[in-house]
N, C-alpha and C. Protein backbone atom coordinates (compact mmCIF):
# COMPACT_ATOMS: atom_id res chain seq x y z
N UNK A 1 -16.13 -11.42 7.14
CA UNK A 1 -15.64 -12.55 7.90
C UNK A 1 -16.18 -12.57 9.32
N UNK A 2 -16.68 -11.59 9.64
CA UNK A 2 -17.40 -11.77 10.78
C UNK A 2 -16.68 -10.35 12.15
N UNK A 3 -17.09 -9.89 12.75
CA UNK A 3 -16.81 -8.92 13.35
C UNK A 3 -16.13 -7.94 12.87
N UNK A 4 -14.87 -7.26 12.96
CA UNK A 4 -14.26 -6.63 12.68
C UNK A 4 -12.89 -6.98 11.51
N UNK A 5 -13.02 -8.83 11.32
CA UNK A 5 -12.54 -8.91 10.41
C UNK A 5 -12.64 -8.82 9.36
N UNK A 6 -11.79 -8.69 8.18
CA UNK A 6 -11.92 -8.11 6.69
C UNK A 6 -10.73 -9.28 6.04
N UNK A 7 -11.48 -9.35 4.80
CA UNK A 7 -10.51 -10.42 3.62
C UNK A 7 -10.42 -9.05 2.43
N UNK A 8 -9.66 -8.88 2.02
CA UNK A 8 -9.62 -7.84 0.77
C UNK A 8 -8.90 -8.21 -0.28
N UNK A 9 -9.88 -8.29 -1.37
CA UNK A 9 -8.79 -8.17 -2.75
C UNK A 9 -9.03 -7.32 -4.01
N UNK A 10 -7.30 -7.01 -4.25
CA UNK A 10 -7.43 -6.19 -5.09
C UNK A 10 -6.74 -6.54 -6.40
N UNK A 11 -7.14 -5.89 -7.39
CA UNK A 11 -6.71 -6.98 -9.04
C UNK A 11 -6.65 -5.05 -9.76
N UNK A 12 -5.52 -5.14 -10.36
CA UNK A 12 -5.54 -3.76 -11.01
C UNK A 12 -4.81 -4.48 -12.79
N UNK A 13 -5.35 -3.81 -13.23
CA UNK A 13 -4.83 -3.97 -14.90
C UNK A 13 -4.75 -2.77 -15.11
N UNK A 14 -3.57 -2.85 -15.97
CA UNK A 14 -2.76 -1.68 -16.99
C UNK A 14 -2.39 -1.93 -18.29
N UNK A 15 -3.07 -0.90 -19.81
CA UNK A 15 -2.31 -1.24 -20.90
C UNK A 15 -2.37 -0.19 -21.25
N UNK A 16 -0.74 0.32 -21.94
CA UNK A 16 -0.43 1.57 -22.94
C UNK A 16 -0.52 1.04 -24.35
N UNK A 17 -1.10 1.93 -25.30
CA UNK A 17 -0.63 2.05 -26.46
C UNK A 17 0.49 2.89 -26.99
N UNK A 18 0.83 2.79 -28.15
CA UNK A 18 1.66 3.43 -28.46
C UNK A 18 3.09 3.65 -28.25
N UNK A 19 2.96 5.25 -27.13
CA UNK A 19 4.18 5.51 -26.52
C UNK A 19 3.85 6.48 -25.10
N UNK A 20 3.18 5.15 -24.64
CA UNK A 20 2.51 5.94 -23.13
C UNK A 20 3.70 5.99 -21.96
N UNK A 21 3.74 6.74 -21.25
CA UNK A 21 4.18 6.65 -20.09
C UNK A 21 4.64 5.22 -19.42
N UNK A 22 5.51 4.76 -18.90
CA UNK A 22 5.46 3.33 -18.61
C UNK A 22 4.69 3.29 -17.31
N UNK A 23 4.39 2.12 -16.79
CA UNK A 23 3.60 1.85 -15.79
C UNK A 23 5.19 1.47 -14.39
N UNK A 24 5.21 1.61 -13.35
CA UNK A 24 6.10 1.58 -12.65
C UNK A 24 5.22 0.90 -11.01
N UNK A 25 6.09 -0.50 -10.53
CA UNK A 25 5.90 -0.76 -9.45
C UNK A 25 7.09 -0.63 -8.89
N UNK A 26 6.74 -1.27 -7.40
CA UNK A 26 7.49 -1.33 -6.48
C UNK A 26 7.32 -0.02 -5.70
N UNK A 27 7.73 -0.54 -4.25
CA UNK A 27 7.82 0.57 -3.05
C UNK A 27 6.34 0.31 -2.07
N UNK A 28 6.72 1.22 -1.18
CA UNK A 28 5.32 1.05 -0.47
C UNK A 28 4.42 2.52 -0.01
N UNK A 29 4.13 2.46 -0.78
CA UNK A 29 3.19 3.94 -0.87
C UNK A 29 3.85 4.84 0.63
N UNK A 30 4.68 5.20 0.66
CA UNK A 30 4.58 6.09 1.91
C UNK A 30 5.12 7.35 2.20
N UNK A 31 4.43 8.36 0.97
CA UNK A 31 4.75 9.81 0.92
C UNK A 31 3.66 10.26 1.95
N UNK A 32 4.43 11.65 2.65
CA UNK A 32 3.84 11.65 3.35
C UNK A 32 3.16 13.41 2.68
N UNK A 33 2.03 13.88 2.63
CA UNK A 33 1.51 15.19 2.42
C UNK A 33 0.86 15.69 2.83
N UNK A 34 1.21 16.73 3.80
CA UNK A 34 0.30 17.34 4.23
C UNK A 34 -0.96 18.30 4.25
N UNK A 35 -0.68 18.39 2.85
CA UNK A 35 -2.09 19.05 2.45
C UNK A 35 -3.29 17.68 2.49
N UNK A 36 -2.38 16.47 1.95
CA UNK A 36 -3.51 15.56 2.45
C UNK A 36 -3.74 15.06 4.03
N UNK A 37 -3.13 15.56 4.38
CA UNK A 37 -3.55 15.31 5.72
C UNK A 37 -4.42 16.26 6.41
N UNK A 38 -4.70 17.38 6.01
CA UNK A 38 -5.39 18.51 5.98
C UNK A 38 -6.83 18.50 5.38
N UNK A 39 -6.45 17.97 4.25
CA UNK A 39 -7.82 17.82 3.13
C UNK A 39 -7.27 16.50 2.57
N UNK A 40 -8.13 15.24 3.07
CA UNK A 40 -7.72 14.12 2.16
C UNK A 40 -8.52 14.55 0.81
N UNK A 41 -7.47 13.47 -0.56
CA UNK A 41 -8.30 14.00 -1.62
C UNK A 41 -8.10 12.60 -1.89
N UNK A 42 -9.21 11.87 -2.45
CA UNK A 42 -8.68 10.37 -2.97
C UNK A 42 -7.84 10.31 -4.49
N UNK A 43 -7.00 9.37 -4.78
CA UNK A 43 -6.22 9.57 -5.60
C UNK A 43 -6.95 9.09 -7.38
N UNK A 44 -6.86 9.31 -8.50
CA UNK A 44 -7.75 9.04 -9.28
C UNK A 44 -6.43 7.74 -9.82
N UNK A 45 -7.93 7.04 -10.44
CA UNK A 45 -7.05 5.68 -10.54
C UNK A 45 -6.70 5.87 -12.41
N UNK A 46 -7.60 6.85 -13.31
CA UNK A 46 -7.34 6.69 -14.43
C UNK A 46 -5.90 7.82 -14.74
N UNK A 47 -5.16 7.32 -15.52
CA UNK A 47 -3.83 8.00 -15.49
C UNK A 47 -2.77 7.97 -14.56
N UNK A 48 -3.28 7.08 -13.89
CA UNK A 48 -2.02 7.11 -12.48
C UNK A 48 -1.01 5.81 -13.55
N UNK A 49 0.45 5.86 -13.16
CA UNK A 49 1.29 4.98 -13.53
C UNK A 49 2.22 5.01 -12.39
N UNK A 50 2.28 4.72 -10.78
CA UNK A 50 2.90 4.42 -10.06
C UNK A 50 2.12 3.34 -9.08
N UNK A 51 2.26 1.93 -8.71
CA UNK A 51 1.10 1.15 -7.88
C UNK A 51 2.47 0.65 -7.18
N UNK A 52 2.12 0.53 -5.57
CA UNK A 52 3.16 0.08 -4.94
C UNK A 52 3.33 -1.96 -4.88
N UNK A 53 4.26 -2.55 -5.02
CA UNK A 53 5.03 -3.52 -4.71
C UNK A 53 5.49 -3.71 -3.56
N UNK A 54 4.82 -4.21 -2.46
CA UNK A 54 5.79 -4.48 -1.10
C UNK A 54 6.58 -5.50 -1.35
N UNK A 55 7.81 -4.67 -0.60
CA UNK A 55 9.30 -5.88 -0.54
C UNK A 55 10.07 -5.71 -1.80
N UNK A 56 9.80 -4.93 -2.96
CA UNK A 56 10.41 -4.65 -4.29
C UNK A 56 10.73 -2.60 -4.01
N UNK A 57 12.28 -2.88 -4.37
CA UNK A 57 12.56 -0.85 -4.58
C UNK A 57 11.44 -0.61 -5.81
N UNK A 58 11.36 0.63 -5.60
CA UNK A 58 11.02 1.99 -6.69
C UNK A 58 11.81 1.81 -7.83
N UNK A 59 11.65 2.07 -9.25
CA UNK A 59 12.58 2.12 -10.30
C UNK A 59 13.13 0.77 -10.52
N UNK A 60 13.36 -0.25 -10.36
CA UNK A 60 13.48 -1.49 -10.68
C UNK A 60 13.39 -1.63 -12.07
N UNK A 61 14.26 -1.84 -13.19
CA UNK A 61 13.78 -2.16 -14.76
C UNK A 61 12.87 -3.08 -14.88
N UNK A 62 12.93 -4.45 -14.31
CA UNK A 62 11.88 -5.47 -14.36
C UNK A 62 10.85 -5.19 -14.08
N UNK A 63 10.37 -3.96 -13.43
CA UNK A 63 8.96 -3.51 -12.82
C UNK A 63 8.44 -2.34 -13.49
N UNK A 64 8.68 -2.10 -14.68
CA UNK A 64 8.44 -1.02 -15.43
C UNK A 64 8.18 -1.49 -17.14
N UNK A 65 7.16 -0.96 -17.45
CA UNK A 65 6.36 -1.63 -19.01
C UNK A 65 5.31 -0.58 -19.40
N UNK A 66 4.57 -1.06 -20.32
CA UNK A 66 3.55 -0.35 -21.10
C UNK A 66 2.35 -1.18 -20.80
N UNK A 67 2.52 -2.54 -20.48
CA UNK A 67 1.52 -2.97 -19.57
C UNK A 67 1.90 -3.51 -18.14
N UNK A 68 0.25 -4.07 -17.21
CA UNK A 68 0.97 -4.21 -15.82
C UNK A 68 -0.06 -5.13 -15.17
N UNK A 69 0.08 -5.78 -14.26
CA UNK A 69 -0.96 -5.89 -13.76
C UNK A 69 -0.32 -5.96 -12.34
N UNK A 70 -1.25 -6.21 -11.36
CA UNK A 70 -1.12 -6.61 -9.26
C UNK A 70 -2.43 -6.63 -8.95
N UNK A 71 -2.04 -8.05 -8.27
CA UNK A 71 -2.91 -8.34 -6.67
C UNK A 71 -2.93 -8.47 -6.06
N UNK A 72 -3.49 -8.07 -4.82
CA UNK A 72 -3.25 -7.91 -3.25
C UNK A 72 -4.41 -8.87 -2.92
N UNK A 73 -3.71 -9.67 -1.56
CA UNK A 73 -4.99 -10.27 -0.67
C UNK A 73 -4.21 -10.18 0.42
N UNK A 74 -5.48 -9.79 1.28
CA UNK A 74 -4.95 -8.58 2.67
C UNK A 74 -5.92 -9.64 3.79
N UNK A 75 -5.78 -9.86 4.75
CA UNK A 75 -6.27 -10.11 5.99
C UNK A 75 -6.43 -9.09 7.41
N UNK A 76 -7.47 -8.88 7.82
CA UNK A 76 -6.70 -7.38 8.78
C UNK A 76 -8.07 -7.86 9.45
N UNK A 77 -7.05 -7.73 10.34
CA UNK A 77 -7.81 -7.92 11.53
C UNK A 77 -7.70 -7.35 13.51
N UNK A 78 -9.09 -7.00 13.82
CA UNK A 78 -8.67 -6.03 15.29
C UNK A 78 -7.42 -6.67 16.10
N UNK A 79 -7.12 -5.88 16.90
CA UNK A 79 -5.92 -5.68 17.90
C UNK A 79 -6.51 -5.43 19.26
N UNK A 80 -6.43 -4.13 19.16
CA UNK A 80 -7.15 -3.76 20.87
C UNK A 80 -8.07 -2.51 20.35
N UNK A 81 -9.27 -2.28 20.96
CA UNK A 81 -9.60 -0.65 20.74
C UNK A 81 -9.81 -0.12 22.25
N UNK A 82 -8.99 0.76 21.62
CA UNK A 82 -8.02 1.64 23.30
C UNK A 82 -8.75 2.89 23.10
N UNK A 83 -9.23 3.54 22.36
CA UNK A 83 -10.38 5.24 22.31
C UNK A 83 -9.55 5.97 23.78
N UNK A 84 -8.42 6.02 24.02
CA UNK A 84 -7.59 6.87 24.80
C UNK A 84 -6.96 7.98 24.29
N UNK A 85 -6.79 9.31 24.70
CA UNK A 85 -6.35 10.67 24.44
C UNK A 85 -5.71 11.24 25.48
N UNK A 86 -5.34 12.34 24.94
CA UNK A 86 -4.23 13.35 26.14
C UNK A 86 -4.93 14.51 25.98
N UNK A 87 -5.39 14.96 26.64
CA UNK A 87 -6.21 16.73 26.37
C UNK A 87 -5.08 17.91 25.90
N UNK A 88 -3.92 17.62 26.51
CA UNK A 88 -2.98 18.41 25.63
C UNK A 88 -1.61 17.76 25.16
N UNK A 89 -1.19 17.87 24.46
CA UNK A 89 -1.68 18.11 23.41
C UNK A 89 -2.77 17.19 22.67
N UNK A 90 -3.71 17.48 21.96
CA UNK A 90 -4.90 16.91 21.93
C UNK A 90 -4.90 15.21 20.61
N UNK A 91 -4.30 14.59 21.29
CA UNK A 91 -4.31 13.40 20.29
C UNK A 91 -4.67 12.03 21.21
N UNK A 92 -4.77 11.02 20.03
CA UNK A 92 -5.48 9.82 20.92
C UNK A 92 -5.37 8.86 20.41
N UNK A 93 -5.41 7.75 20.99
CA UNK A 93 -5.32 6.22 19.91
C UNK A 93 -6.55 6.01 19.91
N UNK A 94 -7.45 5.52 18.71
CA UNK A 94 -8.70 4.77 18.61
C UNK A 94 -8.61 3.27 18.97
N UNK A 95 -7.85 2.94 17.62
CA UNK A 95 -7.77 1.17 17.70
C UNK A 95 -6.44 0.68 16.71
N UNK A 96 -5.83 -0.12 17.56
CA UNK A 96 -5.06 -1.15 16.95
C UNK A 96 -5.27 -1.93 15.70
N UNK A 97 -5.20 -2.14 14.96
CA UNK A 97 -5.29 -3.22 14.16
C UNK A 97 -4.36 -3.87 13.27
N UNK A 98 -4.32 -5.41 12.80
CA UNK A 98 -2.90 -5.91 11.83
C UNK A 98 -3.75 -6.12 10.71
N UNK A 99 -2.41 -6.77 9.60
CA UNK A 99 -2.47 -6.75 8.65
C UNK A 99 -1.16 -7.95 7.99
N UNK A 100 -1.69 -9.16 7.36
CA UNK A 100 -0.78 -10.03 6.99
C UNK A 100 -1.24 -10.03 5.15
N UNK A 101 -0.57 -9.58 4.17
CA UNK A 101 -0.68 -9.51 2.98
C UNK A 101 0.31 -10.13 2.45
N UNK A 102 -0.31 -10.43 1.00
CA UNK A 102 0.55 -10.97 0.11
C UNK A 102 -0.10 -10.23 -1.17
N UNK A 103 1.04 -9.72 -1.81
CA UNK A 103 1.28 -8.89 -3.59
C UNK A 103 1.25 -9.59 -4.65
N UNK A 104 1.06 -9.17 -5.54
CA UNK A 104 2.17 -10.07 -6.89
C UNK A 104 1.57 -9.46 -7.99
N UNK A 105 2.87 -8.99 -8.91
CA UNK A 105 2.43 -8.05 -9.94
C UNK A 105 3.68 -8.20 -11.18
N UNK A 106 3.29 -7.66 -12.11
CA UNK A 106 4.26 -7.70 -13.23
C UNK A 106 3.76 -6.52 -14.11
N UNK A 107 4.91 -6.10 -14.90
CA UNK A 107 5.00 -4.68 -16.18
C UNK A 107 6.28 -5.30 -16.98
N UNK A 108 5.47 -5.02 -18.37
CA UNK A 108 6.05 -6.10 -19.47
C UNK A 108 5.52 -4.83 -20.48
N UNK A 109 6.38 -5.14 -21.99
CA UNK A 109 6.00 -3.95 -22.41
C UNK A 109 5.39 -4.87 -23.87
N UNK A 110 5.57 -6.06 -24.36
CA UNK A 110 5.09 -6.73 -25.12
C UNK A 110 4.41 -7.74 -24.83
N UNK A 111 3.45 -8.28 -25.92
CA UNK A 111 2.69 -9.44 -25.68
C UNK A 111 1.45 -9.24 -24.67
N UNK A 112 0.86 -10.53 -24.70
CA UNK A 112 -0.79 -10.11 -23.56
C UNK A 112 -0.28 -10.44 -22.14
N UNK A 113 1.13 -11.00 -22.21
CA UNK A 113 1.17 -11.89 -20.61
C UNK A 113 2.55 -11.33 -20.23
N UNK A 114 2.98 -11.57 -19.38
CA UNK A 114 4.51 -11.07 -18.32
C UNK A 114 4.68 -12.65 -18.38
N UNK A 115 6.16 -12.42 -18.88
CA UNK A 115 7.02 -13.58 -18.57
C UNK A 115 7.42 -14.43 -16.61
N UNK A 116 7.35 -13.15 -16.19
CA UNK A 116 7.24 -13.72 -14.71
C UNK A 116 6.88 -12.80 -13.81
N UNK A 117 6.12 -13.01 -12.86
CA UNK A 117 5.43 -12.24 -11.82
C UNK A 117 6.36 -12.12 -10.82
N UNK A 118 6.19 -11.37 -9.79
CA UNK A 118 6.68 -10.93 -8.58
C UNK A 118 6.42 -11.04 -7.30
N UNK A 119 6.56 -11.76 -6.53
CA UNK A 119 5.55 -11.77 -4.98
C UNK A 119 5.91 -11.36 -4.12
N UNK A 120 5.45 -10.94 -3.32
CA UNK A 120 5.54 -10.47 -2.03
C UNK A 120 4.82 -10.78 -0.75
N UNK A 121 5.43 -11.46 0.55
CA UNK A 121 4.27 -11.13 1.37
C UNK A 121 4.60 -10.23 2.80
N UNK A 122 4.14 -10.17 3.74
CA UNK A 122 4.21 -9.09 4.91
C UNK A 122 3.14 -9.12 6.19
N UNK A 123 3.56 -8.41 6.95
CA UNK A 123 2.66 -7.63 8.00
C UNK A 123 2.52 -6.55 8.12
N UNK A 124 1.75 -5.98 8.71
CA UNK A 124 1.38 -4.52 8.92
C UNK A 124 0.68 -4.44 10.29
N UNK A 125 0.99 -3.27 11.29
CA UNK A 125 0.37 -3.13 12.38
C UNK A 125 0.16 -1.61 11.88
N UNK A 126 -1.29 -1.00 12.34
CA UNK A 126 -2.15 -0.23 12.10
C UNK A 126 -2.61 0.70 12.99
N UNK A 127 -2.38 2.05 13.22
CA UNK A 127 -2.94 2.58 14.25
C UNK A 127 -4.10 3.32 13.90
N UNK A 128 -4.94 3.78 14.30
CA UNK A 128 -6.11 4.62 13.74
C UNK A 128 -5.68 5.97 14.88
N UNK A 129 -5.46 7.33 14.87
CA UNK A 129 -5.65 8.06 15.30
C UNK A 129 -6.02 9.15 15.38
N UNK A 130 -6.76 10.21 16.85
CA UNK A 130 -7.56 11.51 16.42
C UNK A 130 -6.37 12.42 16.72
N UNK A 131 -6.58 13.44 16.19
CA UNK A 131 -5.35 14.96 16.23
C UNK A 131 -6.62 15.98 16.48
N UNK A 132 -6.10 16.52 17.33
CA UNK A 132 -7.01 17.90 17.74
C UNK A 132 -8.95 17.51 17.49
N UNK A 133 -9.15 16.15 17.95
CA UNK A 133 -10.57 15.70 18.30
C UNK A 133 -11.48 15.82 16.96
N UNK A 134 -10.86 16.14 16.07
CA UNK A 134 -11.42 16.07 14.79
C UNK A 134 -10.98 15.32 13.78
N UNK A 135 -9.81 15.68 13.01
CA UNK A 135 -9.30 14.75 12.23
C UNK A 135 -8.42 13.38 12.19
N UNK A 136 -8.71 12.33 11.95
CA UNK A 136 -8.73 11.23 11.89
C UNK A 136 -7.61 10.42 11.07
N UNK A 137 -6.52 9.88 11.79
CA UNK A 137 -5.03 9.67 10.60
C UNK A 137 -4.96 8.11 11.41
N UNK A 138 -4.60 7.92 10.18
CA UNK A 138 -4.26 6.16 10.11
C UNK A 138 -2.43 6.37 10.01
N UNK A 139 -1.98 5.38 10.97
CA UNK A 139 -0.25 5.31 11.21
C UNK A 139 -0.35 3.87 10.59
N UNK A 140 0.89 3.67 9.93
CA UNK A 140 1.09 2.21 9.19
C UNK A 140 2.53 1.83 9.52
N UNK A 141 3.07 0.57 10.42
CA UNK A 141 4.74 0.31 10.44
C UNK A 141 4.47 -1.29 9.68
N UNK A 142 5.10 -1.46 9.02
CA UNK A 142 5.34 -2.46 8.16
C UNK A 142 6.60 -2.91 7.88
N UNK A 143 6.72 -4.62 7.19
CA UNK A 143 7.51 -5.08 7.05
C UNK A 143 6.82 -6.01 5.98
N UNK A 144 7.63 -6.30 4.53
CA UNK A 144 7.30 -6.80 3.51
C UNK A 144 8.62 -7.71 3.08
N UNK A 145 8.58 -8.69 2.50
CA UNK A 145 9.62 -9.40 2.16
C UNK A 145 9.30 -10.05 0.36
N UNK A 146 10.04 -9.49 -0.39
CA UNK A 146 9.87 -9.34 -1.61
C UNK A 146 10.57 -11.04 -2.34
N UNK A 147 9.73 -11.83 -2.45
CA UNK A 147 10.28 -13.49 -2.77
C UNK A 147 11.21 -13.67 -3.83
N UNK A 148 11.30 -12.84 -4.91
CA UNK A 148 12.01 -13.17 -5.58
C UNK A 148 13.77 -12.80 -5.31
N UNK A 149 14.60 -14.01 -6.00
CA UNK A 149 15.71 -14.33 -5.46
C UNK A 149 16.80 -12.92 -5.71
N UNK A 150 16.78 -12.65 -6.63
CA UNK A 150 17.29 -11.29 -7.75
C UNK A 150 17.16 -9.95 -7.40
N UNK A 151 16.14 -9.48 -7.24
CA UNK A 151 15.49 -8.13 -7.06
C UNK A 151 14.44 -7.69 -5.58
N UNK A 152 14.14 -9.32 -5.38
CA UNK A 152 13.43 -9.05 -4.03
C UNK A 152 13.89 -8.38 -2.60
N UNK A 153 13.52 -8.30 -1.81
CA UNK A 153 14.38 -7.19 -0.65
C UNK A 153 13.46 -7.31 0.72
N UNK A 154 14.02 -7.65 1.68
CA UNK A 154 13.48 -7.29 3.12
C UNK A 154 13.21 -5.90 3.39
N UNK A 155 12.15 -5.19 3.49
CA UNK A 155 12.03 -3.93 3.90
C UNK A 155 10.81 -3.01 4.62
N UNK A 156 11.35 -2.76 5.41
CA UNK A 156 10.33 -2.15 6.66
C UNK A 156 10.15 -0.45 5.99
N UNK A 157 9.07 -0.22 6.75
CA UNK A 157 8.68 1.10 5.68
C UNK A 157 7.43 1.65 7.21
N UNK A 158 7.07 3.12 7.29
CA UNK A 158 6.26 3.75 7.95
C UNK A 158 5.59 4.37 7.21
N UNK A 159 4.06 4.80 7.33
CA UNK A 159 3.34 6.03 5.99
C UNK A 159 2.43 6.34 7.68
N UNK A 160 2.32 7.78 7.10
CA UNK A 160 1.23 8.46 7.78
C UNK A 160 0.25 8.92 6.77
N UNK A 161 -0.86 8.92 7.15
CA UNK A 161 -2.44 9.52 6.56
C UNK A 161 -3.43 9.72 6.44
N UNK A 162 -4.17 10.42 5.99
CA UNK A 162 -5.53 10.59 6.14
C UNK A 162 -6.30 9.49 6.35
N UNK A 163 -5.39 8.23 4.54
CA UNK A 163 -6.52 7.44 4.43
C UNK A 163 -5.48 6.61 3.19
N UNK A 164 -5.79 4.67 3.67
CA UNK A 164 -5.01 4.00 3.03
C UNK A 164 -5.82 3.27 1.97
């Protein structure tokens, strides 16, 4: 989009046979681990059955199936870049940046289609920061608002990490 702005989308599909594991949304990714923060490891996408839902809880029955699908379209765009630090203790802000998204996903355990999808949309403000002049952690404060009338939910959420 031109400078530092970014359009992103993401489209994930899920199908079990049999008697697989169910597929589970909702939540907003924000465990925090410090071994990954130590050693990021990227997460593998084959066998995973947890994808987050902003604005929808964790464990939700309606958000849990043998199939699944979600898509994200993300807007993010700069803030300020501040490259300011403290020599002790040794940390620093790089750059600001937001984030206005919208979700929508479904897990159904029959048929090719989900009877009804889920939406979500939100903001996100973004910090990029250095720790001890080497390693490099992204701060995330967010707020997501989950549309549907039933199950949907206002909810603010923080994640720290290597890498989002």
């Amino acid at each position: 989009l031109g400078g530092q702005h970014v359009l992103a989308v993401r489209y994930v599909q899920g199908y079990g046979t049999d008697q697989p594991e169910p597929f589970r949304l909702g939540g907003e990714e924000t465990d925090l681990d410090l071994v990954d923060l130590l050693v990021p490891v990227h997460k593998a996408i084959l066998g995973r059955r947890e994808f987050p839902l902003r604005g929808y809880d964790e464990g939700l029955p309606q958000l849990r199936g043998r199939r699944m699908q979600l898509a994200s379209i993300e807007y993010r765009f700069p803030i300020a870049l501040v490259e300011r630090g403290l020599m002790a203790p040794p940390v620093g802000v790089i750059q600001w940046s937001g984030n206005l998204f919208a979700d929508s996903g479904a897990a159904w355990n029959e048929g090719s289609s989900p009877d009804t999808y889920y939406t979500s949309v939100g903001v996100e403000l973004d910090a990029e920061l250095s720790l001890f002049y080497g390693r490099d952690l992204q701060a995330r404060l967010g707020v997501a608002s989950g549309l549907d009338v039933q199950i949907g939910d206002n909810r603010a959420y923080f994640s720290l990490g290597a890498s989002f």
